[in-house]
N, C-alpha and C. Protein backbone atom coordinates (compact mmCIF):
# COMPACT_ATOMS: atom_id res chain seq x y z
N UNK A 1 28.65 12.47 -26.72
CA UNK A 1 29.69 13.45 -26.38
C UNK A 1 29.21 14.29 -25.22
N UNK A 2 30.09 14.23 -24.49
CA UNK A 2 29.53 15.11 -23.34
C UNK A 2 29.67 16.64 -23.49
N UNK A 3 28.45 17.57 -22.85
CA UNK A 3 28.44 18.76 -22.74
C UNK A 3 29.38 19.65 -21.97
N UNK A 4 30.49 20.38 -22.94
CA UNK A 4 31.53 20.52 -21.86
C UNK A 4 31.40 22.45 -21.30
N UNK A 5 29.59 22.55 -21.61
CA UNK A 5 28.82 23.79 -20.93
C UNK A 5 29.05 23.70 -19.46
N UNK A 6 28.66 22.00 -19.08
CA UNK A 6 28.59 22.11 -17.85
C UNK A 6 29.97 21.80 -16.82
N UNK A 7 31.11 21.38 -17.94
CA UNK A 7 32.50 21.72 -17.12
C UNK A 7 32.53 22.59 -15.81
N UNK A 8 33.64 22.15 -14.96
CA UNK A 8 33.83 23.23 -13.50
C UNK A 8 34.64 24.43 -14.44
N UNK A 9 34.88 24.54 -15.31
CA UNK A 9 35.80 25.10 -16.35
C UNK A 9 35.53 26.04 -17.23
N UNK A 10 34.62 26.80 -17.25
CA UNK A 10 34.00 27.46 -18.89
C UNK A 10 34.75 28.22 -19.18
N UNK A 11 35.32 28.81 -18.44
CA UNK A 11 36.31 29.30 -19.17
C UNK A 11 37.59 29.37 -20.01
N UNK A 12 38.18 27.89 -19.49
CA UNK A 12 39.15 26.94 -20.50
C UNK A 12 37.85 26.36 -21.67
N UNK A 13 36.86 25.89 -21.64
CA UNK A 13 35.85 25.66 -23.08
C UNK A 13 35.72 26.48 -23.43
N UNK A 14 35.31 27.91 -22.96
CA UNK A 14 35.10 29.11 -24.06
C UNK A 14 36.97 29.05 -25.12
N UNK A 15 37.70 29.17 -23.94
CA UNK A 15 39.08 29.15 -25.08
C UNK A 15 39.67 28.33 -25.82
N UNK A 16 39.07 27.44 -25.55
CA UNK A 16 39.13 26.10 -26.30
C UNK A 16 38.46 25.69 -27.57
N UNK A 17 37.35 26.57 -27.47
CA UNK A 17 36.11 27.04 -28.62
C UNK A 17 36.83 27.96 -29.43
N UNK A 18 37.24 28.91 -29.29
CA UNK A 18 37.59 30.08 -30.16
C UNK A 18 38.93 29.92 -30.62
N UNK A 19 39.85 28.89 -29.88
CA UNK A 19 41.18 28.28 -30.58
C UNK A 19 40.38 27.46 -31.69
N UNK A 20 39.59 26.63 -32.02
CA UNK A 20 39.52 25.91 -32.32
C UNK A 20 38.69 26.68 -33.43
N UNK A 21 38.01 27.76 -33.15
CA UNK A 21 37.15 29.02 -34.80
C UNK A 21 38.57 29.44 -34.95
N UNK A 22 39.73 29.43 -34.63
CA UNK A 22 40.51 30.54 -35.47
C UNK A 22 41.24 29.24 -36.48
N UNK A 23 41.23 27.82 -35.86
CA UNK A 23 42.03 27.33 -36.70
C UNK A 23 40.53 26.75 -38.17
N UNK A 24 39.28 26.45 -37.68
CA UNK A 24 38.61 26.39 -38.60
C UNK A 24 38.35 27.63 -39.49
N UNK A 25 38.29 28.94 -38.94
CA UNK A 25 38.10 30.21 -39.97
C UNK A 25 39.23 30.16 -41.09
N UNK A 26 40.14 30.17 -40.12
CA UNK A 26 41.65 30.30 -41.36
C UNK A 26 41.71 29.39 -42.69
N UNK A 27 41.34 27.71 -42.50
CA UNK A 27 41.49 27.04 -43.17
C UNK A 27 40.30 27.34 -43.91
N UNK A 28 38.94 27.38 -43.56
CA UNK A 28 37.72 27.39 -44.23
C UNK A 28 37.18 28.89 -44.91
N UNK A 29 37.57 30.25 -44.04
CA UNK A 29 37.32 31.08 -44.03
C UNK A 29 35.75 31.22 -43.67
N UNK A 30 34.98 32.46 -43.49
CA UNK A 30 34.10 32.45 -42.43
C UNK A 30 32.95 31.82 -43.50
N UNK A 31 32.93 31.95 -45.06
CA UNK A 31 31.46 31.94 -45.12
C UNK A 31 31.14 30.45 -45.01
N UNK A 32 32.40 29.70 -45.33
CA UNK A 32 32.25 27.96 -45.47
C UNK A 32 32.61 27.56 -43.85
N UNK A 33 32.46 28.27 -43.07
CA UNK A 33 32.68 27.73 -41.91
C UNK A 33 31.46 27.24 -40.68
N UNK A 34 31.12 26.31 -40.23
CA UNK A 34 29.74 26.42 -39.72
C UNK A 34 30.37 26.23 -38.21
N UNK A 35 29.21 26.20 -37.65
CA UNK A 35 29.01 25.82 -35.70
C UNK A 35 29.64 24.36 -35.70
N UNK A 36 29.27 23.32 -36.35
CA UNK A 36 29.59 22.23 -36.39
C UNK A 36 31.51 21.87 -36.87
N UNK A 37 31.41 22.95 -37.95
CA UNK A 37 33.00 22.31 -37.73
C UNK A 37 33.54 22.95 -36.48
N UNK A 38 33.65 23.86 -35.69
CA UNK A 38 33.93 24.59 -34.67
C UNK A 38 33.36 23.41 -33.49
N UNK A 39 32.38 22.64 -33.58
CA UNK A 39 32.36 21.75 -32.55
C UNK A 39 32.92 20.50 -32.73
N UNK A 40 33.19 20.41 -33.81
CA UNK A 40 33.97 18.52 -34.14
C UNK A 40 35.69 19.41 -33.57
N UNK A 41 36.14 20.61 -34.29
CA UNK A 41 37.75 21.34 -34.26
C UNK A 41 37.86 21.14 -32.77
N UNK A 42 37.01 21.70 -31.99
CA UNK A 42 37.52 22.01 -30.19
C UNK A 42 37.07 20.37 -29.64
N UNK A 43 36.63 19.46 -30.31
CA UNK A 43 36.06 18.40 -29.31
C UNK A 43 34.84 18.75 -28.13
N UNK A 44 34.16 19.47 -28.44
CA UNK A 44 33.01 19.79 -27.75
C UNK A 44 32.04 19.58 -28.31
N UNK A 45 31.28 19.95 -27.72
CA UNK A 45 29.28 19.63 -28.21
C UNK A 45 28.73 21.28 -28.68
N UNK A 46 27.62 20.86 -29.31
CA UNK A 46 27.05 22.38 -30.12
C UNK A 46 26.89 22.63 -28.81
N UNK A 47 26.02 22.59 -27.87
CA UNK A 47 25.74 22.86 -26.80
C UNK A 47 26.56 23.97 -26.19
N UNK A 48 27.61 22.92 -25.92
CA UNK A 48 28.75 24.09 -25.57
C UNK A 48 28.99 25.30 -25.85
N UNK A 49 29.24 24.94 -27.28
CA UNK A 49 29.30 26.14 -28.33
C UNK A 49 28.05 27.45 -28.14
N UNK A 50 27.12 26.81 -28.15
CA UNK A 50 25.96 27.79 -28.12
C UNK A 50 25.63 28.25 -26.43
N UNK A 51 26.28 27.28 -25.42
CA UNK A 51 26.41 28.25 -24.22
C UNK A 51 27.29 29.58 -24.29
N UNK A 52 28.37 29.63 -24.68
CA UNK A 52 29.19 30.32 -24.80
C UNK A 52 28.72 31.67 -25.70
N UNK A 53 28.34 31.33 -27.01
CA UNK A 53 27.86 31.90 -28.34
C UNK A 53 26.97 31.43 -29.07
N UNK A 54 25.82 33.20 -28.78
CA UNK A 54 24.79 32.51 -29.95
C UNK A 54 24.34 32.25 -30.97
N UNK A 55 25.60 33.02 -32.02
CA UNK A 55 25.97 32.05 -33.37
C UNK A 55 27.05 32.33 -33.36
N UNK A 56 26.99 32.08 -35.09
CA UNK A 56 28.21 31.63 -35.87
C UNK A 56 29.36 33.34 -35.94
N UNK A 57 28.46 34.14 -36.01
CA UNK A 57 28.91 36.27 -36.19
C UNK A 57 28.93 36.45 -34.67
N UNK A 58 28.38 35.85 -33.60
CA UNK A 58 29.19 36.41 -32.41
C UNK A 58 30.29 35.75 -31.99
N UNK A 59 30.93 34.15 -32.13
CA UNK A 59 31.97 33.77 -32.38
C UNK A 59 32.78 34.35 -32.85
N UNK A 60 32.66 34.90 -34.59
CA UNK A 60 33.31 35.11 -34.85
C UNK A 60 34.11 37.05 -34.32
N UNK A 61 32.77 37.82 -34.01
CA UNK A 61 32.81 38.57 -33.63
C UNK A 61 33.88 38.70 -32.04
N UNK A 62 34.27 37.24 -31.30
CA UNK A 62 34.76 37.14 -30.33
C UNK A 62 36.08 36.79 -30.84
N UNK A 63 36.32 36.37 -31.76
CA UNK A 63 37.74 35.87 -32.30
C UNK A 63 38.22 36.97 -32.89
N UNK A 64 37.77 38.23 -33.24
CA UNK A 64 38.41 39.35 -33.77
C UNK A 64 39.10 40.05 -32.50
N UNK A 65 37.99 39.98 -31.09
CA UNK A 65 38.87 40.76 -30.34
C UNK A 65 39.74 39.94 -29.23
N UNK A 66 39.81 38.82 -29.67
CA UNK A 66 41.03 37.72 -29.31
C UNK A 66 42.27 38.21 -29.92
N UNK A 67 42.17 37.94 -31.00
CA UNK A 67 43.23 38.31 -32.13
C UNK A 67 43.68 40.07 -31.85
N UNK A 68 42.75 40.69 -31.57
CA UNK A 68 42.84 42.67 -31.04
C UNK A 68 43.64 42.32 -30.30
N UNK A 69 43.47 41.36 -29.12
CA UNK A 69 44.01 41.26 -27.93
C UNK A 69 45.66 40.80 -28.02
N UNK A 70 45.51 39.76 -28.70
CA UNK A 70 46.62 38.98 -29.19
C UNK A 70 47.81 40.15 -29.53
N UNK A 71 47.62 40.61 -30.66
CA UNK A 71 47.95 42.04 -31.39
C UNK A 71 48.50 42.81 -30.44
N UNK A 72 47.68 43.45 -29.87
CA UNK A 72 48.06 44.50 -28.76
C UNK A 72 49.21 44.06 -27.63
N UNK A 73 48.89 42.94 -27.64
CA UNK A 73 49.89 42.81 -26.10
C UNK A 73 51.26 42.16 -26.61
N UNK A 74 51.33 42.20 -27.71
CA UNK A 74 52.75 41.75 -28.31
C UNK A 74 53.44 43.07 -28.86
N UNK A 75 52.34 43.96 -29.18
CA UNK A 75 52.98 45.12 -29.90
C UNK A 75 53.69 45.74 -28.80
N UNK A 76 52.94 45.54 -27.08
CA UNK A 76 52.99 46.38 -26.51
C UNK A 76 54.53 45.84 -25.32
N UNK A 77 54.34 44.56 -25.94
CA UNK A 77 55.60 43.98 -25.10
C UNK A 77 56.77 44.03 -25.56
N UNK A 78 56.73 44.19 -27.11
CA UNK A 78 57.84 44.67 -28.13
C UNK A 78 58.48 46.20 -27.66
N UNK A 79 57.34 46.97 -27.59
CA UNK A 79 57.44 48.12 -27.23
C UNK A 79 58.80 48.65 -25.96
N UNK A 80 57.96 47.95 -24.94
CA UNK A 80 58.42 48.56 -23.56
C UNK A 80 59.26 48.34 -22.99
N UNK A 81 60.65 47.67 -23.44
CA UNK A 81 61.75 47.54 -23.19
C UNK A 81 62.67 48.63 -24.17
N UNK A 82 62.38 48.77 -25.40
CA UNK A 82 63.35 49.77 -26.45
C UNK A 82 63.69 50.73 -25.86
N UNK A 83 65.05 51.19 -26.44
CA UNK A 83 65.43 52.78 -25.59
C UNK A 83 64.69 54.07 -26.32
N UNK A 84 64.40 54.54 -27.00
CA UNK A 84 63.92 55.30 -27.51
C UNK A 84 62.51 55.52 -28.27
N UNK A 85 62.19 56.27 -28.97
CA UNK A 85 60.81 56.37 -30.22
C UNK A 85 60.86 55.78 -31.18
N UNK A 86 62.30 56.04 -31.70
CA UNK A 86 62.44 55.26 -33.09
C UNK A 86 62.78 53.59 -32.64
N UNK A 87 63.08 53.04 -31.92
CA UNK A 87 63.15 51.76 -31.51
C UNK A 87 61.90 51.60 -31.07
N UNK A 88 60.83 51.96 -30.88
CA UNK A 88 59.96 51.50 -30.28
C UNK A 88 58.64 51.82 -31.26
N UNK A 89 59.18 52.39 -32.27
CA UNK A 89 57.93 52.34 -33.48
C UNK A 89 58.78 51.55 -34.14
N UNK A 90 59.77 51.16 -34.30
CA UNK A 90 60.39 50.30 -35.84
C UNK A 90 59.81 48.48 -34.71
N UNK A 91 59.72 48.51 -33.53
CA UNK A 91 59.43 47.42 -32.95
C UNK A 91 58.40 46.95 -32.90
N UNK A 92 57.00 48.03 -32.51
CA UNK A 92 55.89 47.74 -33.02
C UNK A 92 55.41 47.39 -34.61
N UNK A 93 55.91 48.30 -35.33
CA UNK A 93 55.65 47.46 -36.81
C UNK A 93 56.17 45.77 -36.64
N UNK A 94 57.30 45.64 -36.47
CA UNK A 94 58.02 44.36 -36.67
C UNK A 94 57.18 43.52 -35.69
N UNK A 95 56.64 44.12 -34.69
CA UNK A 95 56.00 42.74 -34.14
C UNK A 95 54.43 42.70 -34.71
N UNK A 96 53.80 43.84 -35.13
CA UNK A 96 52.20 43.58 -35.83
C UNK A 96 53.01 42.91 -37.26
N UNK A 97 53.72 42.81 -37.74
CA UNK A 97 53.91 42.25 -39.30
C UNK A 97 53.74 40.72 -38.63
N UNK A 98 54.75 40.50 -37.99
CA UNK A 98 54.98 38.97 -37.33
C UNK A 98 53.97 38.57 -37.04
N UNK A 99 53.09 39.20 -36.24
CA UNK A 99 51.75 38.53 -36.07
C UNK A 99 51.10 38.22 -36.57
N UNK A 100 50.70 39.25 -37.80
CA UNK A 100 49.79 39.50 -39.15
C UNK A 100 50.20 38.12 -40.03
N UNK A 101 51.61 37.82 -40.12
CA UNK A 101 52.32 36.84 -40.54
C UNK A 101 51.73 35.41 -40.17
N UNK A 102 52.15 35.36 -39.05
CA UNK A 102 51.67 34.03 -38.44
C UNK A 102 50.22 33.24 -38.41
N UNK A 103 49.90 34.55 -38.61
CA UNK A 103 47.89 34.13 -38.81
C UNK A 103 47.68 34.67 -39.86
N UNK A 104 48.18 34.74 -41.00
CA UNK A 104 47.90 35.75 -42.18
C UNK A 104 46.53 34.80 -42.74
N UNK A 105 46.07 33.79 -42.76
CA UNK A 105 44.96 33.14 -43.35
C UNK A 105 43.73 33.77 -42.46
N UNK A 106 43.67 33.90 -41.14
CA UNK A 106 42.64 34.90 -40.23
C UNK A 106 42.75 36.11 -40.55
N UNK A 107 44.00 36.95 -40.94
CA UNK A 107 43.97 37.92 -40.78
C UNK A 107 43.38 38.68 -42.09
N UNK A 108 43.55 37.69 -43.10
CA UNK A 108 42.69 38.08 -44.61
C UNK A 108 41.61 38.09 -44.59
N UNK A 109 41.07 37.31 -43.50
CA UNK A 109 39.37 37.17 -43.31
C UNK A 109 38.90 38.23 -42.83
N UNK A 110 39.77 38.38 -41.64
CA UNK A 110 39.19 40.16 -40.68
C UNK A 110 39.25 41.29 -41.63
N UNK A 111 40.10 41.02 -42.49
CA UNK A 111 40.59 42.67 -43.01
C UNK A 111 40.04 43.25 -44.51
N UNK A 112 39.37 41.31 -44.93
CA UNK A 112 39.30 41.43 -46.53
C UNK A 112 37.93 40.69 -46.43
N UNK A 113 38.36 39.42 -46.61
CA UNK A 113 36.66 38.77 -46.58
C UNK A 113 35.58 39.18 -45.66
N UNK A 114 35.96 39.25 -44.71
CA UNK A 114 34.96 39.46 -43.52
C UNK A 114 33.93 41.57 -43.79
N UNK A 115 34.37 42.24 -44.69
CA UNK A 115 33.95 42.99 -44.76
C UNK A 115 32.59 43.16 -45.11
N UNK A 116 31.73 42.20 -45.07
CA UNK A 116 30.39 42.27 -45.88
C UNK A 116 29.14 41.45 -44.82
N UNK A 117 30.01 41.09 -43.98
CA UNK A 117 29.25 40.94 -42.58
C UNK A 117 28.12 41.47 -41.83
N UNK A 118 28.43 43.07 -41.62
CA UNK A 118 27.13 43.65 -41.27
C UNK A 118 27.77 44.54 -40.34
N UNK A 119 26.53 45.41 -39.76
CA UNK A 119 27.00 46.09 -39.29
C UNK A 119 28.37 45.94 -37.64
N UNK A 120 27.16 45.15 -37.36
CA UNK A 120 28.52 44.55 -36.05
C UNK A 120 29.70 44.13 -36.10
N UNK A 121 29.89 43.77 -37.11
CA UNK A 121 31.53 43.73 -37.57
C UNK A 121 32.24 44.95 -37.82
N UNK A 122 31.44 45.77 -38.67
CA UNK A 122 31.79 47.07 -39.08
C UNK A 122 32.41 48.01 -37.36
N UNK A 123 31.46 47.80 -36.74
CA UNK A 123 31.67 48.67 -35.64
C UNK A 123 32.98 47.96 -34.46
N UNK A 124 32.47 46.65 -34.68
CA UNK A 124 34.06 46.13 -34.29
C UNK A 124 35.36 46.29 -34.60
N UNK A 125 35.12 46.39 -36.02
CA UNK A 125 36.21 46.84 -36.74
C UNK A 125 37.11 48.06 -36.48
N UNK A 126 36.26 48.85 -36.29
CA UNK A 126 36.06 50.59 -35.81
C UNK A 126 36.47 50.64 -34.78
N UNK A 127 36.23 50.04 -33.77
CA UNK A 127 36.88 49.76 -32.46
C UNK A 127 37.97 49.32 -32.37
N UNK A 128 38.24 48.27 -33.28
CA UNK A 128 39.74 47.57 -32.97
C UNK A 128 40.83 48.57 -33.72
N UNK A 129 40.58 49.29 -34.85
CA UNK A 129 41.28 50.32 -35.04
C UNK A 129 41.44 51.53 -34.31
N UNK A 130 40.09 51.89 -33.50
CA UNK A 130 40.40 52.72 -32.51
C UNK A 130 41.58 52.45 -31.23
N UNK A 131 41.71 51.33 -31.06
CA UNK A 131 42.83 50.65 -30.09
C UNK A 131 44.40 51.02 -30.14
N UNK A 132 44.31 50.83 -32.04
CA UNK A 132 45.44 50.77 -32.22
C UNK A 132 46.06 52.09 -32.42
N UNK A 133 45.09 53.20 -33.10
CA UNK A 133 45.07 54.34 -32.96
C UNK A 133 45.55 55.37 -31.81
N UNK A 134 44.79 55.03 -30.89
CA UNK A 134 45.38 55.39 -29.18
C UNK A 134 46.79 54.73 -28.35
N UNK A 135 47.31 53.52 -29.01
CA UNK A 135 48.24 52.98 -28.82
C UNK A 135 48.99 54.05 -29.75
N UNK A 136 49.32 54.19 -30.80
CA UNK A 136 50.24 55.05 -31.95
C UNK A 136 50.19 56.44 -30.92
N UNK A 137 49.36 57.20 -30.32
CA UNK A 137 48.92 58.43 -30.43
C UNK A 137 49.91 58.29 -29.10
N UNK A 138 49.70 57.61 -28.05
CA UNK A 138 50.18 57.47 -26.72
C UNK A 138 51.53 57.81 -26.82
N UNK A 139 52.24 56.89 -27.59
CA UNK A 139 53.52 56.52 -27.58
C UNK A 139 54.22 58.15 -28.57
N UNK A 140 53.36 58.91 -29.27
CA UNK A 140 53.60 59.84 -30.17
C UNK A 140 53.66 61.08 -28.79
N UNK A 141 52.61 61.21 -27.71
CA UNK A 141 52.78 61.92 -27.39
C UNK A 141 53.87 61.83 -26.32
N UNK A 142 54.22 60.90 -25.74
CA UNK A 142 55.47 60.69 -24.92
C UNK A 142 56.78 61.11 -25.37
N UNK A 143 56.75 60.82 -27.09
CA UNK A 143 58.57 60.86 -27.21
C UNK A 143 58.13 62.80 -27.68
N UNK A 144 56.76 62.65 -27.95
CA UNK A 144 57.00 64.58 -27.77
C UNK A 144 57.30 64.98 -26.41
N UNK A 145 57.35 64.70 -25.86
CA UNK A 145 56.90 65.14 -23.59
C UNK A 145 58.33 64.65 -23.60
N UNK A 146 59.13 63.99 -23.89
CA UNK A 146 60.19 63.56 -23.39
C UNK A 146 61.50 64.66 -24.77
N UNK A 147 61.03 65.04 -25.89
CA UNK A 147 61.91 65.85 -26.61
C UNK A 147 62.17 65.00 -27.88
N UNK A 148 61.82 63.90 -28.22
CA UNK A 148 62.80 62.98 -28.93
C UNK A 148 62.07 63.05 -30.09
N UNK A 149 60.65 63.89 -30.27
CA UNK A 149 59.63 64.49 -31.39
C UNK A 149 59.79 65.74 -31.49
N UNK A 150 59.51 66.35 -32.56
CA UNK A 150 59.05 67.33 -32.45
C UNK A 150 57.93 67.56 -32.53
N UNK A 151 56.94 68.84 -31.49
CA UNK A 151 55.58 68.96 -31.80
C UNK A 151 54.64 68.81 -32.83
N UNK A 152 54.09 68.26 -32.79
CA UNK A 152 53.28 67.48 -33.82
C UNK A 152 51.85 67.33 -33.40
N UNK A 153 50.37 67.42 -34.31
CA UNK A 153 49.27 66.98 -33.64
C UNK A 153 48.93 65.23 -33.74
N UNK A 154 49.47 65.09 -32.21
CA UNK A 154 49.76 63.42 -32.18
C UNK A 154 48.83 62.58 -32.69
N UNK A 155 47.15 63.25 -32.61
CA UNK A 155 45.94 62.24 -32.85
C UNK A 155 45.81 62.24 -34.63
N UNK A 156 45.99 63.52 -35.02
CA UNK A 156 46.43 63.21 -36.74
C UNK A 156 47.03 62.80 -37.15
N UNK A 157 48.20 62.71 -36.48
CA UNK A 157 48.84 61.45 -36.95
C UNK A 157 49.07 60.15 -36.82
N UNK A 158 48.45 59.90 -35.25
CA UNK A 158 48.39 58.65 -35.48
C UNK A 158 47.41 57.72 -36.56
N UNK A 159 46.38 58.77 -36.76
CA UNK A 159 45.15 57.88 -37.73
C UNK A 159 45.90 58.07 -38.84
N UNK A 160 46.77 58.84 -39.34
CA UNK A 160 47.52 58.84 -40.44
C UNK A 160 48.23 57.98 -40.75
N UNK A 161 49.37 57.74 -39.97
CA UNK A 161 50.28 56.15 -39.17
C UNK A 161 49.24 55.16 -39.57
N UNK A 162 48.04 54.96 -38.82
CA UNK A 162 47.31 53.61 -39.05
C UNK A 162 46.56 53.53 -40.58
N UNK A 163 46.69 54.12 -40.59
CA UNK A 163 46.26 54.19 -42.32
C UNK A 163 47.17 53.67 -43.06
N UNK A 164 48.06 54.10 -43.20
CA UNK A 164 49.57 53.70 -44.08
C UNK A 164 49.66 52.42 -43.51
N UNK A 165 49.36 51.91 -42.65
CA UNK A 165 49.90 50.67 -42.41
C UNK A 165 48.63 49.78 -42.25
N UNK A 166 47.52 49.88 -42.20
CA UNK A 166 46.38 49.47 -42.22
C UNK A 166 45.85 48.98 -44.35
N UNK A 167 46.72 50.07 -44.48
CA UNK A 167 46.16 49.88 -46.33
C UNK A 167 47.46 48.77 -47.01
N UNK A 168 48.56 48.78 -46.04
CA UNK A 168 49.48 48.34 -46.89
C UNK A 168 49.26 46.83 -46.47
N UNK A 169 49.33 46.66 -45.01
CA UNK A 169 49.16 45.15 -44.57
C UNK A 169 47.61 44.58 -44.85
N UNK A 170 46.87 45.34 -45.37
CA UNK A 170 45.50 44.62 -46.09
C UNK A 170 45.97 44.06 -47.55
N UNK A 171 46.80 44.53 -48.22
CA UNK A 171 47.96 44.78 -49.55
C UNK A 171 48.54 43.50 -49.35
N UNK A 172 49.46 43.22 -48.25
CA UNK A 172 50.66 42.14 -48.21
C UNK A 172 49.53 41.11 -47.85
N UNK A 173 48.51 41.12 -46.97
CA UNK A 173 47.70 39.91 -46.53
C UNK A 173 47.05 39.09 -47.76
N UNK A 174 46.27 39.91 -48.66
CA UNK A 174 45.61 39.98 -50.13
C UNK A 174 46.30 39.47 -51.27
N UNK A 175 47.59 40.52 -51.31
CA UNK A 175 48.20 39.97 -52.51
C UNK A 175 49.97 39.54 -52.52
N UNK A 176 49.70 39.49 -50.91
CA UNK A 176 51.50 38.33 -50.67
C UNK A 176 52.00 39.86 -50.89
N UNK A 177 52.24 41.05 -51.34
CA UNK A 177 53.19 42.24 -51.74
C UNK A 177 52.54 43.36 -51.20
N UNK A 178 53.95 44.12 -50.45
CA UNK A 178 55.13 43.86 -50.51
C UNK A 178 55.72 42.89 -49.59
N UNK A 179 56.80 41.83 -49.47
CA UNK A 179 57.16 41.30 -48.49
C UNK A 179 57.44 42.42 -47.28
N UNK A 180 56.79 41.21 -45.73
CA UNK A 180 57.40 42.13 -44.77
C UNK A 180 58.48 43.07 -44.57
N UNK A 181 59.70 42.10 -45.09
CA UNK A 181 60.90 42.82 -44.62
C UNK A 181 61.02 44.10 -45.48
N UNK A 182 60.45 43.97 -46.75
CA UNK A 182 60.40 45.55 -47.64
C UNK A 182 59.65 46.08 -47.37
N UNK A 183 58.22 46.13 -46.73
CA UNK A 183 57.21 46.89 -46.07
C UNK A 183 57.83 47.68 -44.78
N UNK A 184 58.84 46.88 -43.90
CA UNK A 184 59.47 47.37 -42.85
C UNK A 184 60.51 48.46 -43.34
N UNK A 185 61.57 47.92 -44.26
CA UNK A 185 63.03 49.07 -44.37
C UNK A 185 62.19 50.45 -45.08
N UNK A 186 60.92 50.00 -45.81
CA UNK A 186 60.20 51.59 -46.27
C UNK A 186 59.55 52.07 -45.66
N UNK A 187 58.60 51.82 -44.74
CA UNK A 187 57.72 52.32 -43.63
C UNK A 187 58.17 52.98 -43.35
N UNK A 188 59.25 52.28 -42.08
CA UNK A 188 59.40 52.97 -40.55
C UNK A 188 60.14 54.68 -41.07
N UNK A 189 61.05 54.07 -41.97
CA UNK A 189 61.55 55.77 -42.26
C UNK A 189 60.23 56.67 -43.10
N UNK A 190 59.93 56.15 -43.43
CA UNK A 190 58.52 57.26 -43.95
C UNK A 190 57.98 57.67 -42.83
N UNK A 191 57.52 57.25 -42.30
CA UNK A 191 56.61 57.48 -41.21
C UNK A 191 57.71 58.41 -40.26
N UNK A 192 58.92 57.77 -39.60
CA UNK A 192 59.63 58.80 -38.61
C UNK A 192 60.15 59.79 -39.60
N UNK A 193 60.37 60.27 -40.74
CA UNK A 193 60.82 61.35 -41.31
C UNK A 193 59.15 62.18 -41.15
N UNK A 194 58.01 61.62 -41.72
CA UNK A 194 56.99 62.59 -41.53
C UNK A 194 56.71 63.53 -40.16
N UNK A 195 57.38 62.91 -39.22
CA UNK A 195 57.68 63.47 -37.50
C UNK A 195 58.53 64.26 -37.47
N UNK A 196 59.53 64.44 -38.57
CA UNK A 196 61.15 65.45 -38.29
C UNK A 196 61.98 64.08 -38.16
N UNK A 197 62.43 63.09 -38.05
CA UNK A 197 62.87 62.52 -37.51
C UNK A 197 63.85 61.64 -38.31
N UNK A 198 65.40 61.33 -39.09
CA UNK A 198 65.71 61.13 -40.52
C UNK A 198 66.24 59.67 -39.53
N UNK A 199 65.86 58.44 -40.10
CA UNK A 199 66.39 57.69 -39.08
C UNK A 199 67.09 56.50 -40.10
N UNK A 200 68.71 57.39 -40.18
CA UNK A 200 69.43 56.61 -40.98
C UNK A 200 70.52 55.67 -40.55
C-alpha cells in the first residue's frame, strides 16, 4: 500500500484520515477503536496516519474540533439570514439539534464516553464550549444594541443558555429523550422568556 504521507496532497489525506476516525469512532466508539481500523476506513497506510497524528487521542482530539468546526459554521449559517433574535436563536438550536442528530453516534462519544480521556480532552472540551459560549453571548449582545432585548448581563447568560442546552442534548444523545422536536417547542421559549421576551 502506498504511503499517501508522501502525496502532492496532505491535506486532502489529513481529511481523508479524520473522515474516515469519525466514521470508525461512531461505529466502534473510541476505546475499541485503533490506528489500524482508521487506516484500513481511509485506505491509507499507518504511516500516513502517523504523519499527520501521533496517536490514537490526538486524532481523536482533531476530530472534536472538526466536528466544533462543523457545528459552528452551520449554526452560524442558520443564523445570518433570520430577521430578528428570536428567529435567530430558535435557528441556531434547530440547526445544533440537526447536527447533533446526524452524528449522534460521535456526538455520544464527545459528550459521554469520551469523558475519561484525560486531561487534553478535558481542556478541549472547555474550549469548544467556550466557542459556543461567545457565539450565544455575541448574538445576545446585538439584539440588546439593536433594542429587540432587554438589558441583560449577556456573558451570564449565555453560559446559562449553554448549560440548559449542553445538559439536555447530553440527555437526548444518552438516552434518545427528549425527542428533538420536544426539546425545541420547550427550550426556545424558556430560554427567550428568561430575556423578557414571551415568544408566542
Amino acid at each position: 500500500m502506498t504511503d499517501n504521507s508522501k502525496s502532492p496532497n496532505p491535506v486532502a489525506t489529513r481529511e481523508r484520515i479524520l473522515d474516515a476516525a469519525l466514521d470508525v469512532f461512531s461505529s466502534k466508539g473510541y476505546h475499541d477503536s485503533s490506528v489500524d481500523d482508521v487506516v484500513r476506513e481511509s485506505n491509507t497506510s499507518k504511516g500516513a496516519v502517523y504523519f499527520h497524528f501521533a496517536n490514537k487521542q490526538q486524532l481523536f482530539v482533531a476530530l472534536v474540533d472538526k466536528f466544533a468546526n462543523l457545528l459552528e459554521r452551520r449554526v452560524t449559517e442558520a443564523i445570518e439570514n433570520q430577521p430578528n433574535s428570536v428567529a435567530r436563536i430558535r435557528a441556531a438550536l434547530e440547526a445544533c439539534l440537526e447536527t447533533f442528530s446526524k452524528y449522534r453516534p460521535l456526538a455520544k462519544i464527545l459528550l459521554v464516553q469520551a469523558v475519561g480521556l484525560g486531561t487534553i480532552f478535558e481542556q478541549k472540551r472547555m474550549e469548544v464550549l467556550e466557542r459556543f459560549a461567545r457565539l450565544i453571548q455575541t448574538n445576545l449582545e446585538q439584539a440588546i444594541a439593536s433594542g429587540e432585548l432587554p438589558p441583560v448581563d449577556a456573558e451570564i447568560t449565555a453560559q446559562a443558555w449553554l448549560g440548559s442546552i449542553y445538559q439536555l442534548v447530553i440527555r437526548w444523545v444518552y438516552l434518545g429523550e427528549p425527542k428533538p422536536d420536544r426539546l425545541t417547542a420547550t427550550l426556545v421559549p424558556l430560554l427567550l422568556r428568561s430575556v423578557g421576551i414571551d415568544d408566542k
